[in-house]
C-alpha atoms as a PDB file:
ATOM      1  CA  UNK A   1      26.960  -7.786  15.166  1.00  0.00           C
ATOM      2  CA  UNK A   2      24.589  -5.433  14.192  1.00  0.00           C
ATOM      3  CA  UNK A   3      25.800  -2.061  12.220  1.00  0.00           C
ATOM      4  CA  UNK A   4      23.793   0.541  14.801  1.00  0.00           C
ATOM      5  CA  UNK A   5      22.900   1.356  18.439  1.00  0.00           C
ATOM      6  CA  UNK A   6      19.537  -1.053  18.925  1.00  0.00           C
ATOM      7  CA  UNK A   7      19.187   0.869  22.295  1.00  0.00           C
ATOM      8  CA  UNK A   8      18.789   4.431  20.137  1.00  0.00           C
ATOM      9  CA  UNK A   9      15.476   2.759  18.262  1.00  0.00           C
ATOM     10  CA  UNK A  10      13.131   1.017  20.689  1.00  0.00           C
ATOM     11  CA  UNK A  11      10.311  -0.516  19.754  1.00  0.00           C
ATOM     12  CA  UNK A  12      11.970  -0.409  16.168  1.00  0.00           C
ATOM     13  CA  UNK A  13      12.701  -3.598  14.055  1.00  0.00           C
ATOM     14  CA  UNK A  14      15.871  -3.467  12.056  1.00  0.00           C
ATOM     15  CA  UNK A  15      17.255  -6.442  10.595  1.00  0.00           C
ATOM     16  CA  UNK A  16      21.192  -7.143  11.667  1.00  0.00           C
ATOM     17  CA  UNK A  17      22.113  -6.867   8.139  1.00  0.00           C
ATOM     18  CA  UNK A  18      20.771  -3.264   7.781  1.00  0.00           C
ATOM     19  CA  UNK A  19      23.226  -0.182   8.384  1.00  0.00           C
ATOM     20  CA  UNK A  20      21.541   3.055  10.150  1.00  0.00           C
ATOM     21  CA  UNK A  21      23.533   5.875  10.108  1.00  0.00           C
ATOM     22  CA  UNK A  22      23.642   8.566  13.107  1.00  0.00           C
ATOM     23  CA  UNK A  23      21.963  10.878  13.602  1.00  0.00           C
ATOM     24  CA  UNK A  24      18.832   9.665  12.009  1.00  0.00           C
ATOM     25  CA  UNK A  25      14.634   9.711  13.568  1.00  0.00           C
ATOM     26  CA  UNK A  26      12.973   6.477  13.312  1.00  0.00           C
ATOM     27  CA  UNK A  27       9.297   5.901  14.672  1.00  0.00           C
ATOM     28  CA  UNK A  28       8.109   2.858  16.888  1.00  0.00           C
ATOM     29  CA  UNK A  29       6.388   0.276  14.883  1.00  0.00           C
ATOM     30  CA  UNK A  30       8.622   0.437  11.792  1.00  0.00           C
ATOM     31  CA  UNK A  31      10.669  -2.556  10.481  1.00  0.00           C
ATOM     32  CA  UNK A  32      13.807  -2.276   8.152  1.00  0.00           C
ATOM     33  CA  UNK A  33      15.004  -5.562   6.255  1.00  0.00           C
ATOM     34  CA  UNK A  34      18.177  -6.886   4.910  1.00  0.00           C
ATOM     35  CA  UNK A  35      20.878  -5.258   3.473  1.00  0.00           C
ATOM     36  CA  UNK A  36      19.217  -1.668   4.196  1.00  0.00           C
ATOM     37  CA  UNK A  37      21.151   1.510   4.161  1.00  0.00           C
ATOM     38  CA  UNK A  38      19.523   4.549   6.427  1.00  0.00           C
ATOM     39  CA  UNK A  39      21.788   7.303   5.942  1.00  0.00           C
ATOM     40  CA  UNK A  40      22.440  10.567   8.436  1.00  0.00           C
ATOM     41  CA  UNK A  41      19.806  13.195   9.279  1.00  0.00           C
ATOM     42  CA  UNK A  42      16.513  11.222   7.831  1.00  0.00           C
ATOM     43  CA  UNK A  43      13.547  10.915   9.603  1.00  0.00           C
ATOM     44  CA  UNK A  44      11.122   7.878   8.875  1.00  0.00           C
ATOM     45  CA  UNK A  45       7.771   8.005  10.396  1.00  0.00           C
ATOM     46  CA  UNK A  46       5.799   5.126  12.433  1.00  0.00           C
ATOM     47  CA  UNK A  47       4.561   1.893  11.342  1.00  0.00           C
ATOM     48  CA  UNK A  48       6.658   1.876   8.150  1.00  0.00           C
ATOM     49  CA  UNK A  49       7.979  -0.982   6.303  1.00  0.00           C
ATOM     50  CA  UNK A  50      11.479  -0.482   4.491  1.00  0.00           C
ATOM     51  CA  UNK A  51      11.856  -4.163   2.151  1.00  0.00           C
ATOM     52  CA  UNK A  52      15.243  -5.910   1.438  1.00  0.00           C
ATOM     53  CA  UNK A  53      17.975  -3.798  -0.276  1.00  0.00           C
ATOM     54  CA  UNK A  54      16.245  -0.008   0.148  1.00  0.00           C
ATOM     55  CA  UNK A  55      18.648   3.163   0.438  1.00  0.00           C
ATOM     56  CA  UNK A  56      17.869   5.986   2.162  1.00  0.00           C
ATOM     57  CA  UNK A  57      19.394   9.220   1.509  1.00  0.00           C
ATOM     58  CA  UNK A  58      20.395  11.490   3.880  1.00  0.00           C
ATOM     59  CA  UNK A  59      17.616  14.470   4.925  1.00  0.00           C
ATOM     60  CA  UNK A  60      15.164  12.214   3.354  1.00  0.00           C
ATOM     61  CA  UNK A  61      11.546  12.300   5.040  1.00  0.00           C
ATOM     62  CA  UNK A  62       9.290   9.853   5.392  1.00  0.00           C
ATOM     63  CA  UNK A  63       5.912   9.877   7.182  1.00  0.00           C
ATOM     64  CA  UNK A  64       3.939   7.459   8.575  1.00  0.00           C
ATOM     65  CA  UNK A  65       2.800   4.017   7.533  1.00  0.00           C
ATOM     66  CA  UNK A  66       5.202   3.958   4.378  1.00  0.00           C
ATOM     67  CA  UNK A  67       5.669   0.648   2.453  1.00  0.00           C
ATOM     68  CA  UNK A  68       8.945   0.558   0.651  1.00  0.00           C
ATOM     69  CA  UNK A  69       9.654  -2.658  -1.318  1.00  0.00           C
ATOM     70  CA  UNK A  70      12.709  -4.178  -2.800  1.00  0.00           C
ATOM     71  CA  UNK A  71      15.352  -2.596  -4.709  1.00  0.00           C
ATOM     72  CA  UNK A  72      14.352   1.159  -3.684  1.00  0.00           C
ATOM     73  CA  UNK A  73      16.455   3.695  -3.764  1.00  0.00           C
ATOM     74  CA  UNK A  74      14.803   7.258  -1.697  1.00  0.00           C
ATOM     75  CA  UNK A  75      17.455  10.054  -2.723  1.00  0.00           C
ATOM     76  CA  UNK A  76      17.642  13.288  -1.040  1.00  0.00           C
ATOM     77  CA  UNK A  77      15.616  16.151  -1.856  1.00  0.00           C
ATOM     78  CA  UNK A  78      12.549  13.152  -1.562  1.00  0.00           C
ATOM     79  CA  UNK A  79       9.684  13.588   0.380  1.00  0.00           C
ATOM     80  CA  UNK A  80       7.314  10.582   0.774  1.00  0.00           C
ATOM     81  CA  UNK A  81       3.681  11.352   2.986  1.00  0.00           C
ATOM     82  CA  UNK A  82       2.348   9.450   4.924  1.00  0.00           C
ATOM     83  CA  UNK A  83       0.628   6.093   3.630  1.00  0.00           C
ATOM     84  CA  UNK A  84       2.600   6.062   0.460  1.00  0.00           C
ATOM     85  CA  UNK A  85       3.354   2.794  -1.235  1.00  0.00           C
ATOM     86  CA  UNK A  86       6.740   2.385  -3.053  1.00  0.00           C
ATOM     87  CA  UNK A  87       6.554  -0.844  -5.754  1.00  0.00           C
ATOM     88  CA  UNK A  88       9.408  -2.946  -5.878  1.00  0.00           C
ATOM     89  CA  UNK A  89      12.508  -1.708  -7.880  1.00  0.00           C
ATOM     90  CA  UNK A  90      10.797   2.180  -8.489  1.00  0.00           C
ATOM     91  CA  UNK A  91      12.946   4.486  -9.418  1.00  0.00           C
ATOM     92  CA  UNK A  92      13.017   8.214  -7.978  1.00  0.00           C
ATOM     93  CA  UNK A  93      15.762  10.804  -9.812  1.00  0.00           C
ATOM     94  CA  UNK A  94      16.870  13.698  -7.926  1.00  0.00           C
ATOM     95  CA  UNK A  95      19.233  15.564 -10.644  1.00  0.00           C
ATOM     96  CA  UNK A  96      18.103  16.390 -14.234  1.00  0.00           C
ATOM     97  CA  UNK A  97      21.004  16.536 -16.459  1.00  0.00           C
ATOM     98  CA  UNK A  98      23.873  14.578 -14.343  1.00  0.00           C
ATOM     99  CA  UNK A  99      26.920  14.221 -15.633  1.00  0.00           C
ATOM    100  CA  UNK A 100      29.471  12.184 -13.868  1.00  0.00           C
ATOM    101  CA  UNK A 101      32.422  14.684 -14.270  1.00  0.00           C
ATOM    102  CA  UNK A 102      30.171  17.578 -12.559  1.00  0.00           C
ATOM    103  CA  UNK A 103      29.545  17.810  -8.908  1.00  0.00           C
ATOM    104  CA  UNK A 104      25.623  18.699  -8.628  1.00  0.00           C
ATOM    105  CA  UNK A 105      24.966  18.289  -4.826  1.00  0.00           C
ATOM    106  CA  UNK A 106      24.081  21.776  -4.948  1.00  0.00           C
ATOM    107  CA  UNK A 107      20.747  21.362  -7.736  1.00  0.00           C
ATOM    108  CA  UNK A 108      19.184  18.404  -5.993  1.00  0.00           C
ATOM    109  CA  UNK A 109      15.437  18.809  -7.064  1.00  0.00           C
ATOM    110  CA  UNK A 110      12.320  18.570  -4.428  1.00  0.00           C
ATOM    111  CA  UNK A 111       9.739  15.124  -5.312  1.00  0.00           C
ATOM    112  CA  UNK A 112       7.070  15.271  -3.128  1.00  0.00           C
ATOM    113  CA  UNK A 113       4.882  12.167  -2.674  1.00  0.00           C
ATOM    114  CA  UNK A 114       1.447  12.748  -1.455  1.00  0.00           C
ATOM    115  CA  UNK A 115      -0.725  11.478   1.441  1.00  0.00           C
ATOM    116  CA  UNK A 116      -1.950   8.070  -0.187  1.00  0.00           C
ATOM    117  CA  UNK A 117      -0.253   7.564  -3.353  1.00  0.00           C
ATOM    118  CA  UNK A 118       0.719   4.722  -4.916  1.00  0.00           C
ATOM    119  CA  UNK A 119       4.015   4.138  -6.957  1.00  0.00           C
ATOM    120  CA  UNK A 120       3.996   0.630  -9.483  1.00  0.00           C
ATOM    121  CA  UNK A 121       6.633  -1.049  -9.400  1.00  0.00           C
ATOM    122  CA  UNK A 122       9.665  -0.181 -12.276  1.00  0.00           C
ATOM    123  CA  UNK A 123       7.974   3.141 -12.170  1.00  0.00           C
ATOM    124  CA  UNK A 124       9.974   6.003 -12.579  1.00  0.00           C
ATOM    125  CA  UNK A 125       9.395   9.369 -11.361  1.00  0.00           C
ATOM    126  CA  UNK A 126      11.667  11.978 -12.904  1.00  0.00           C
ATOM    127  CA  UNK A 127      12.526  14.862  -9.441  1.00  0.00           C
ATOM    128  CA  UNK A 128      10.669  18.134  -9.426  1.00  0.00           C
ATOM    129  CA  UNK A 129       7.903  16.121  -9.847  1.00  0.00           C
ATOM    130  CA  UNK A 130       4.481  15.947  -6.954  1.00  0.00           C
ATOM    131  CA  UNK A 131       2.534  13.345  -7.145  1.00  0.00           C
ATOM    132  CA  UNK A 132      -1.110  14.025  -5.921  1.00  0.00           C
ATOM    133  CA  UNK A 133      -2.880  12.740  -2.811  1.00  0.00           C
ATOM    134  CA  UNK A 134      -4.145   8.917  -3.537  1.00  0.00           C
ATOM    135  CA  UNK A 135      -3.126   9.144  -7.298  1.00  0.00           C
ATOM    136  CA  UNK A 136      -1.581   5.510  -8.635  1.00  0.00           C
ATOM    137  CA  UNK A 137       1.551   5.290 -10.899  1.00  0.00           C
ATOM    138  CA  UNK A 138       1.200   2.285 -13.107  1.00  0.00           C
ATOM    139  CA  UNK A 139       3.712  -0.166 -13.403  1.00  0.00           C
ATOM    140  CA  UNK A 140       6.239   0.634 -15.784  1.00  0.00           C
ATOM    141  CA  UNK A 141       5.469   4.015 -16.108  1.00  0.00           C
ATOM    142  CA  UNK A 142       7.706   6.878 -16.320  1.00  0.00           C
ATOM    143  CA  UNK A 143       6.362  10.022 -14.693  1.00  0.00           C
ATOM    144  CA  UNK A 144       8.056  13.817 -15.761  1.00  0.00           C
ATOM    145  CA  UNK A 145       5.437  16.264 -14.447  1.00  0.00           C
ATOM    146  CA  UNK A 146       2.568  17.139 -11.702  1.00  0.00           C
ATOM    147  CA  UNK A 147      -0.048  14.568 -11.166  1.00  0.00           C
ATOM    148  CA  UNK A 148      -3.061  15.370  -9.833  1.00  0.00           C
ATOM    149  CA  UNK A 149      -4.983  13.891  -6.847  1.00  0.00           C
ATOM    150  CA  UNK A 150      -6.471  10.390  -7.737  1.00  0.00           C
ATOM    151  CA  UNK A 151      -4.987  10.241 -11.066  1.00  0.00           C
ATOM    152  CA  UNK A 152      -4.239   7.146 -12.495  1.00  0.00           C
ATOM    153  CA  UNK A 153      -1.168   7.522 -14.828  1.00  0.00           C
ATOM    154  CA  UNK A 154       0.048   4.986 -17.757  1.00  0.00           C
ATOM    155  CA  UNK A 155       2.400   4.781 -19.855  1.00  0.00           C
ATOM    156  CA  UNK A 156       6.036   6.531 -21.249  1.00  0.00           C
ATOM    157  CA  UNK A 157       5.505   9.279 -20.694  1.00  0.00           C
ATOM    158  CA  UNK A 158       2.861   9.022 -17.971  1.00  0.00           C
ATOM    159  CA  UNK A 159      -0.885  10.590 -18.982  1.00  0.00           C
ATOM    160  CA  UNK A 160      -3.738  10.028 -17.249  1.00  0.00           C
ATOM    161  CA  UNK A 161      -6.151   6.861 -18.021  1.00  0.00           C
ATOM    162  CA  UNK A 162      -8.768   7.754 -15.422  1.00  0.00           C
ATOM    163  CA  UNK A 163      -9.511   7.772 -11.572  1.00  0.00           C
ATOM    164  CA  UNK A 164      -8.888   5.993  -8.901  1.00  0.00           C
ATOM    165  CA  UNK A 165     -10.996   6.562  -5.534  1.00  0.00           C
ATOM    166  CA  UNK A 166      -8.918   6.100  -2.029  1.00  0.00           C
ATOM    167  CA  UNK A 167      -9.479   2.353  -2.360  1.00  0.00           C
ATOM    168  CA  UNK A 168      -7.275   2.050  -5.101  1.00  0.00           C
ATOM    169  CA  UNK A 169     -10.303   0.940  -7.493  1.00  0.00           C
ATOM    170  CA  UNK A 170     -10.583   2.718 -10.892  1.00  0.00           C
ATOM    171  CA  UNK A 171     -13.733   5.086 -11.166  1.00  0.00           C
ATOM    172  CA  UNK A 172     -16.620   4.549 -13.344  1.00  0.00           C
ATOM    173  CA  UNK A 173     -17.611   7.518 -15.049  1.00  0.00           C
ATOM    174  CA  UNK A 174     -20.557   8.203 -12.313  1.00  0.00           C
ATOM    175  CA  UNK A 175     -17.302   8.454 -10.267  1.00  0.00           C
ATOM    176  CA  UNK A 176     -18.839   6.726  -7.716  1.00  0.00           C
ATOM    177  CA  UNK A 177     -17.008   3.649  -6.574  1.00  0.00           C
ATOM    178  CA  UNK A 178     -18.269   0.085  -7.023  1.00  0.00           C
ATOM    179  CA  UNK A 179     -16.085  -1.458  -4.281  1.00  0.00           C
ATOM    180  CA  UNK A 180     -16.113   0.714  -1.478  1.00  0.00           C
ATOM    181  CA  UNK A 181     -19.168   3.346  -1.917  1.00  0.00           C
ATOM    182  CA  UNK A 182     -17.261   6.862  -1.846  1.00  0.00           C
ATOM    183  CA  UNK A 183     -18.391   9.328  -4.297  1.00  0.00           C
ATOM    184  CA  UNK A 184     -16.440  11.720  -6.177  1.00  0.00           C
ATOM    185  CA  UNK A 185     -16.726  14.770  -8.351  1.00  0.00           C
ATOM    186  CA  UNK A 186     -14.503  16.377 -11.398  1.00  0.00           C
ATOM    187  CA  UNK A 187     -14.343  19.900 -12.402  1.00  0.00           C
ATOM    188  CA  UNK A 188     -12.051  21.443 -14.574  1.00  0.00           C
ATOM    189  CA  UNK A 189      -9.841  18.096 -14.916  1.00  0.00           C
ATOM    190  CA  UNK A 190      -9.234  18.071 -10.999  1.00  0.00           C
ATOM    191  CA  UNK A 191     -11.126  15.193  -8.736  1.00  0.00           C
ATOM    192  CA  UNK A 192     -12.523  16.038  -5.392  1.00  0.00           C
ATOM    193  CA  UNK A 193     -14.252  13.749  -2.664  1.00  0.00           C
ATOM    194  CA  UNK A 194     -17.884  14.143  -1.756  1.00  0.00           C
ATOM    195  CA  UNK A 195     -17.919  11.372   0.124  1.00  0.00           C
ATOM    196  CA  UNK A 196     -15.346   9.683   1.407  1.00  0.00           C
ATOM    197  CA  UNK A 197     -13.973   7.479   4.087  1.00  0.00           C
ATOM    198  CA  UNK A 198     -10.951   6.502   5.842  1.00  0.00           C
ATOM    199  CA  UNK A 199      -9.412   2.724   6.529  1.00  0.00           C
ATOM    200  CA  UNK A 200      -8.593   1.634   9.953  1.00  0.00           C
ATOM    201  CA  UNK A 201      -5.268   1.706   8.982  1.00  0.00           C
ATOM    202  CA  UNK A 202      -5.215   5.367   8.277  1.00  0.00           C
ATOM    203  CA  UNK A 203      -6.701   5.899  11.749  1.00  0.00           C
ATOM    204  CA  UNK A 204      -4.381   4.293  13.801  1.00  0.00           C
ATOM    205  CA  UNK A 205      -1.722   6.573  12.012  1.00  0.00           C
ATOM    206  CA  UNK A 206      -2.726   9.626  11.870  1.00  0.00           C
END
């Protein structure tokens, strides 16, 4: 028997295995796999996909078109954009000095996951921490501060190896992508698009 109301989430695919907690928002088009735990008062966006063995916390938010593999874990005080991509077994943190004897609901930290970015997986992203629109978190690496937009960050601790445009292809140094065509410019260590496009896949959720 399944652990939740199907009637409460049409349009909705969630695996029998998976336990959704009420009250919780989840958008049509979005699947949820085995073993899943949705807890109380999140809301999860359209078209998302939520792999095998992924907790969510409660008052987590999650936008649209969100891929969440394996082994995730989204703790409260999380908020993933839409389009973000969550590699297998990723780690997010939400406390930074826990101890188990002390009770520190009350110091949960805000991670915010911008439109487009891309998490490796066995990443690690220490909370307080946003990660910029379309940047890409190697896999591996352990991330303890701001990223910026289209960074790509190696490494323990994370630093920046170069840019990646919207594709998800690293930038020459004409920052003009091969693959795809966009062109980009960098001032002052930040990356900006001059021209840019979108995928159909962004269209259809936006």
């Amino acid at each position: 028997m399944p652990n939740f109301n199907p009637e409460s989430f049409p349009n909705v695919r969630i695996h029998e295995s998976a336990y959704v907690d009420d009250p919780c928002v989840i958008g049509e088009g979005t699947s949820i796999w085995h073993f899943s735990h949705i807890m109380p008062n999140c809301t999860i966006g359209k078209g998302c996909n939520i792999g095998q063995n992924v907790v969510v916390s409660p008052d987590v938010t999650i936008g649209n078109n969100v891929k969440i593999q394996n082994n995730v874990s989204i703790y409260t005080g999380v908020i993933l954009e839409d389009n973000v991509f969550c590699g297998p077994s990723m780690v997010f943190t939400n406390v930074t000095n826990p101890r188990s004897e002390i009770n520190r609901r009350g110091e949960y930290k805000t991670t915010l996951i911008k439109y487009g970015a891309s998490m490796g997986a066995n990443c690690t992203i220490v909370c307080g921490s946003t990660i910029g629109r379309f940047a890409f978190i190697a896999a591996g690496a352990v991330v303890s501060k701001d990223v910026p937009d289209y960074a790509l960050m190696l490494g323990v601790p994370a630093r920046r190896h170069a840019w990646v445009c919207r594709c998800g292809e690293t930038l020459p140094e004409t920052n003009t992508c091969d693959a795809c065509g966009n062109v980009y410019e960098e001032n002052n260590g930040e990356l900006s698009p001059v021209k840019e496009t979108q995928t159909s896949k962004e269209e259809i959720c936006s």
